[in-house]
Protein backbone atom coordinates (compact mmCIF):
# COMPACT_ATOMS: atom_id res chain seq x y z
CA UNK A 1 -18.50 -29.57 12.25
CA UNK A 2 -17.33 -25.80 11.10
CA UNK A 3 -14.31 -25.24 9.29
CA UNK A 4 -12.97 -22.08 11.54
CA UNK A 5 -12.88 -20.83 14.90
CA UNK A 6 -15.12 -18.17 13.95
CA UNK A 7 -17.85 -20.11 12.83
CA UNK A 8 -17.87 -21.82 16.12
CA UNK A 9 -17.90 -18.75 18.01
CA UNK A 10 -20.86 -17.77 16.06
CA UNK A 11 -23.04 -20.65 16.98
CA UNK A 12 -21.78 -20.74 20.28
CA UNK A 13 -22.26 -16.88 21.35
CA UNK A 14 -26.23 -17.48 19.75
CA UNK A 15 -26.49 -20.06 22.69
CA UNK A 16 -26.92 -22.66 20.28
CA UNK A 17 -27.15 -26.49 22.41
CA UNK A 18 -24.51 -27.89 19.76
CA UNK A 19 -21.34 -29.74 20.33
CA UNK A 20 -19.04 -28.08 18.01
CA UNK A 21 -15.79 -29.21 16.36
CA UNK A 22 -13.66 -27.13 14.08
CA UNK A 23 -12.49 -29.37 11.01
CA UNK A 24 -10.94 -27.41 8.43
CA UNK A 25 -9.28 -26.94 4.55
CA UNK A 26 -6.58 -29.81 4.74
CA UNK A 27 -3.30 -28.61 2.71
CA UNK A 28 0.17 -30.53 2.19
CA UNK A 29 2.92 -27.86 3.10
CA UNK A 30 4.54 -28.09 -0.53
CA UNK A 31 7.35 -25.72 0.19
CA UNK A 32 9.10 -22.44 -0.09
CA UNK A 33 8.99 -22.31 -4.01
CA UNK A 34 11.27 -20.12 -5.87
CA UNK A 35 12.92 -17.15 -4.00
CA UNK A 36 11.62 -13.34 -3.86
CA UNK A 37 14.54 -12.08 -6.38
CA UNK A 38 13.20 -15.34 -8.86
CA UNK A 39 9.43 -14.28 -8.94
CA UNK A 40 7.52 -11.38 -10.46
CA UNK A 41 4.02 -10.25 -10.50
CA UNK A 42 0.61 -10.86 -8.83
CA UNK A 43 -1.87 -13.34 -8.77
CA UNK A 44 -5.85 -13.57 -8.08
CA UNK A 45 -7.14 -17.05 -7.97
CA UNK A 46 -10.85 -18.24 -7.86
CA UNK A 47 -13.92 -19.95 -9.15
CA UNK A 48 -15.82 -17.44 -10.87
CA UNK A 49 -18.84 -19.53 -10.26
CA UNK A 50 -18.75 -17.86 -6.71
CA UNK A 51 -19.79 -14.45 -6.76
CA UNK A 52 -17.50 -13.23 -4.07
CA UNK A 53 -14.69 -13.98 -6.29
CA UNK A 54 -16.39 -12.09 -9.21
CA UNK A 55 -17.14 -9.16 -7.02
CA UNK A 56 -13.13 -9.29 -5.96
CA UNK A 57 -11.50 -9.82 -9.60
CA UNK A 58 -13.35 -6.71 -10.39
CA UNK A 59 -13.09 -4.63 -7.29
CA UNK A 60 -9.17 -5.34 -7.82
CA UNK A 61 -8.55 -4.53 -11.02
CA UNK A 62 -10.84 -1.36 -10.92
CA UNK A 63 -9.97 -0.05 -7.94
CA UNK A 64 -7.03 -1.87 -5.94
CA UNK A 65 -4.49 -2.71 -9.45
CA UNK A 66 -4.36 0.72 -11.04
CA UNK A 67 -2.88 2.13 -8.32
CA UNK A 68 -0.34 -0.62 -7.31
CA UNK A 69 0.72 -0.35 -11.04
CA UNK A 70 1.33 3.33 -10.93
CA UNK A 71 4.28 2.85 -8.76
CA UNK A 72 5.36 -0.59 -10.20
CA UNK A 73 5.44 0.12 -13.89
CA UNK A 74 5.95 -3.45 -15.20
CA UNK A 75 4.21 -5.64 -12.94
CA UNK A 76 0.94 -7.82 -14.15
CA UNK A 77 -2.08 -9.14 -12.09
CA UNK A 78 -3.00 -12.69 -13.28
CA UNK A 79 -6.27 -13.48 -12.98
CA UNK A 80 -6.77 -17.38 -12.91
CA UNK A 81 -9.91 -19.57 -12.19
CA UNK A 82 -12.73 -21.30 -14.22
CA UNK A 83 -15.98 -20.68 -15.39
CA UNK A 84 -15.13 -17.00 -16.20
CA UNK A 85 -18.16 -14.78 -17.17
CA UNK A 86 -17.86 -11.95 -19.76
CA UNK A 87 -16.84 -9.04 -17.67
CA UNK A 88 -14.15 -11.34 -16.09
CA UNK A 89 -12.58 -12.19 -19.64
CA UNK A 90 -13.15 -8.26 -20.18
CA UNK A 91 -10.25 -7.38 -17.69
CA UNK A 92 -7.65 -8.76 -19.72
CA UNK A 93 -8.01 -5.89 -22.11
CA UNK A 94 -7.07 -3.43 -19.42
CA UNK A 95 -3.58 -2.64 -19.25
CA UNK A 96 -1.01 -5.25 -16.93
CA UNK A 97 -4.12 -8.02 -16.81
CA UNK A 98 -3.94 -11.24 -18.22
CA UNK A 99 -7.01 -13.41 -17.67
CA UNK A 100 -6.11 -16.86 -17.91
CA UNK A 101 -9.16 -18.75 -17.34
CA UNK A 102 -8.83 -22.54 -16.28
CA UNK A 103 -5.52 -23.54 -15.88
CA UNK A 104 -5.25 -27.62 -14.82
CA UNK A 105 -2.01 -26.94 -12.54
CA UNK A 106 -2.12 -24.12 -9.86
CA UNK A 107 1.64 -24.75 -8.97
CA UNK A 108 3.73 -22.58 -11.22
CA UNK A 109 0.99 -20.23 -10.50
CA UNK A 110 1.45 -20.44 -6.53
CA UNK A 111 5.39 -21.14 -7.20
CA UNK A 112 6.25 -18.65 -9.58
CA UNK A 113 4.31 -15.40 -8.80
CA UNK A 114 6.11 -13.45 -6.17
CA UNK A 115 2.40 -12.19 -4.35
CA UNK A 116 -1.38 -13.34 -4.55
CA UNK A 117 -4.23 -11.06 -3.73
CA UNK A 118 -7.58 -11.74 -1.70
CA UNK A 119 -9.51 -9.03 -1.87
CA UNK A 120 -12.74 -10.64 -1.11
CA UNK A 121 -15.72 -8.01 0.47
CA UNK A 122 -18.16 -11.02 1.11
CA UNK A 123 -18.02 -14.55 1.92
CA UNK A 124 -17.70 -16.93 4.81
CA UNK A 125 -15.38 -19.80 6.11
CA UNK A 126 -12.22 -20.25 5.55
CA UNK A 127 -10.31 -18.93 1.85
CA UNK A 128 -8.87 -21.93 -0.48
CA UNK A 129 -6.95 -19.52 -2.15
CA UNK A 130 -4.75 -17.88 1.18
CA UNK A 131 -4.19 -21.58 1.85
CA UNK A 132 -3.05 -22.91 -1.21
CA UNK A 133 -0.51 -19.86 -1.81
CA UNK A 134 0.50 -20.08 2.35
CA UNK A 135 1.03 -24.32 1.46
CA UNK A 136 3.73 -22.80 -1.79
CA UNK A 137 5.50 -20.05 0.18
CA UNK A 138 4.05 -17.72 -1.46
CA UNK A 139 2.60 -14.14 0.69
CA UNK A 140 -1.18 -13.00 0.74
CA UNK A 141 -2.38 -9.51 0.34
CA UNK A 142 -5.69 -10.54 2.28
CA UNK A 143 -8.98 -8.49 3.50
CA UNK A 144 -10.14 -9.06 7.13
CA UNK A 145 -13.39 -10.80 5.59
CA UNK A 146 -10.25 -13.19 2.99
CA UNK A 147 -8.56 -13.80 6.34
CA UNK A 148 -11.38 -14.54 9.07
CA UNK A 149 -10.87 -17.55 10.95
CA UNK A 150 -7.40 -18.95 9.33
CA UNK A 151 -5.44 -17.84 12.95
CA UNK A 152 -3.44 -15.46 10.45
CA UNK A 153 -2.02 -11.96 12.00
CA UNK A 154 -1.47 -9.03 9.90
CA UNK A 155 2.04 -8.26 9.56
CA UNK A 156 2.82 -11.83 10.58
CA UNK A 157 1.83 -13.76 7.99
CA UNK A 158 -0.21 -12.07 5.63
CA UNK A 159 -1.25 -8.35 5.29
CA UNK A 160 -4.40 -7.11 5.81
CA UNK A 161 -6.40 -4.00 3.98
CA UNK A 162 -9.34 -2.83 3.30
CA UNK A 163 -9.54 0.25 1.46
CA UNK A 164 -8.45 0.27 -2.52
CA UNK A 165 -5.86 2.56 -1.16
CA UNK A 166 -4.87 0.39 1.56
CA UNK A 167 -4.64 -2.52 -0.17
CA UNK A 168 -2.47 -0.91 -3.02
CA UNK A 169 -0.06 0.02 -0.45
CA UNK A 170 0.00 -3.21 1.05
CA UNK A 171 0.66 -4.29 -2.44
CA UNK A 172 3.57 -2.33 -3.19
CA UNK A 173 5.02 -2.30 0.06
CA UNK A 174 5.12 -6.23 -0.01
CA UNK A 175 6.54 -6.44 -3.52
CA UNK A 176 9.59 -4.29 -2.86
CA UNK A 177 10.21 -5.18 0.89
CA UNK A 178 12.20 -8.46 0.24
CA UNK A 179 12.74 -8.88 4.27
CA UNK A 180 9.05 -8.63 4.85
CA UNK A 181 8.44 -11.25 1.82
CA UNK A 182 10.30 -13.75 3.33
CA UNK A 183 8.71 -12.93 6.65
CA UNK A 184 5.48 -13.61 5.30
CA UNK A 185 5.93 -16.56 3.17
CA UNK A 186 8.03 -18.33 6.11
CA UNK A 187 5.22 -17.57 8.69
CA UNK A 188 2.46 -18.77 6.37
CA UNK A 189 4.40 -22.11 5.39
CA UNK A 190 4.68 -22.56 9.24
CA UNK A 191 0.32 -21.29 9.86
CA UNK A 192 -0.63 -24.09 7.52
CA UNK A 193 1.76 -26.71 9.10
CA UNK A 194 -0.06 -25.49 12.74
CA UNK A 195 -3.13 -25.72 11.30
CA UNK A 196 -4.56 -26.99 8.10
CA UNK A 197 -2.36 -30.54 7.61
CA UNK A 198 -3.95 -33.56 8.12
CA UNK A 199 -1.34 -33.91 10.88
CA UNK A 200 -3.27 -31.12 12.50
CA UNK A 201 -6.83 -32.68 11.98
CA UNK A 202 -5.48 -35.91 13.46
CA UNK A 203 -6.71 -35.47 16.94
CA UNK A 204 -10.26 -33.77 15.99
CA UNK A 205 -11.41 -36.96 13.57
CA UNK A 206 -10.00 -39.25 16.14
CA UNK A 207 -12.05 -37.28 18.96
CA UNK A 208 -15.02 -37.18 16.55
CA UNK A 209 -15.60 -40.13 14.34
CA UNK A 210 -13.76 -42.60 16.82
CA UNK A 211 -14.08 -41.70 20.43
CA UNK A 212 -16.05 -43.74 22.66
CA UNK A 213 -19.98 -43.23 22.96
C-alpha cells in the first residue's frame, strides 16, 4: 500500500514484482469556510519535528514572505505547528510573522486565513497540510515537490512555484485575484471529495482487505 500515484509509479517503473494499491490521507470535506472578502492573511502549517517543514518555515519567511509583503503592506504569515525549535520561534520577531506554536484546533486557522503556503523543497508522499486547507475551502500556494501525487493541477486547484520569486507572485496574485480564489478553493473542496474521503477509499479496502483469495 502507497499513499499516491506517484509512489506507485516509482515501484512499478523499478520493475518491482509487487501488487500495488494506492490508499491515501482520508479527509471529511468540511466546507467552504468564510468567504474571500471575510479572510485575511497567510498561513504555514506543520510539525516542526519534520525537517522538511523546518527547512520550508524558514525558506518562506527568508526568502518567499519579504517579498509578498512588499506589495501587500498589512498582511501576516502565521506560522502554526508543534514542537517548534529555536530558529522557528525566532521568526516571529521578523516583521508580519507571528509564530504560534501548538494550537489544539486547526479550524479557525484553515477557516479564517484567506491563503496557506507549502513551500516544501524535500519530502515524499502526499502533504497533510494541502489537504486539510483543500477539506476547509481554503487555496494552496504549493511547490511541485508540496503537490506530487495529490492529482492537483496548477491553476486548477492550487498554484504551483518554485522560485522565492515565483512563489511571491503566486502569493500576491492569489490574494488579490478574488475570481481565481474562489476558483481554487471550489476546485480543491471538489479534489478532496474525488479523492481523499473515505467514500473514495471505499472500493480499494474492499478490493484489498476483503476480496476473495
Amino acid at each position: 500500500l502507497v499513499v499516491s500515484p506517484a509512489e506507485r509509479e516509482w515501484i512499478v517503473g523499478r520493475g518491482r514484482q509487487a501488487h500495488v494499491e494506492v490508499l491515501s490521507n482520508l479527509h471529511d470535506v468540511r466546507g467552504p469556510g468564510l468567504p474571500f472578502a471575510e479572510r485575511k492573511d497567510l498561513v504555514f502549517v506543520g510539525n516542526f519535528l519534520h525537517p522538511p517543514n523546518v527547512d520550508a518555515a524558514l525558506w518562506l519567511s527568508r526568502e518567499i514572505f519579504p517579498l509578498a509583503r512588499a506589495r501587500l503592506a498589512d498582511v501576516r504569515l502565521h506560522c502554526v505547528g508543534s514542537h517548534c525549535p529555536p530558529e522557528i520561534l525566532a521568526l516571529g520577531t521578523q516583521p508580519g510573522i507571528v509564530v504560534h506554536g501548538y494550537v489544539p484546533d486547526l479550524t479557525p486557522c484553515m477557516e479564517g486565513i484567506r491563503v496557506a503556503l507549502a513551500p516544501l523543497r524535500f519530502g515524499a508522499g502526499v502533504k497533510g497540510k494541502i489537504n486539510l486547507s483543500m477539506a476547509h475551502g481554503q487555496p494552496v500556494v504549493a511547490t511541485a515537490c508540496a503537490a506530487e501525487g495529490m492529482h492537483l493541477r496548477d491553476g486548477h486547484d492550487v498554484l504551483v512555484a518554485d522560485s522565492p520569486a515565483d512563489f511571491a507572485e503566486a502569493v500576491i496574485r492569489l490574494y488579490q485575484d478574488e475570481a481565481l480564489w474562489n476558483l481554487l478553493a471550489r476546485n480543491g473542496l471538489a479534489n478532496i471529495a474525488e479523492h481523499f474521503t473515505p467514500d473514495a477509499a471505499r472500493d480499494t479496502v474492499r478490493r484489498v482487505f476483503f476480496a476473495p483469495g
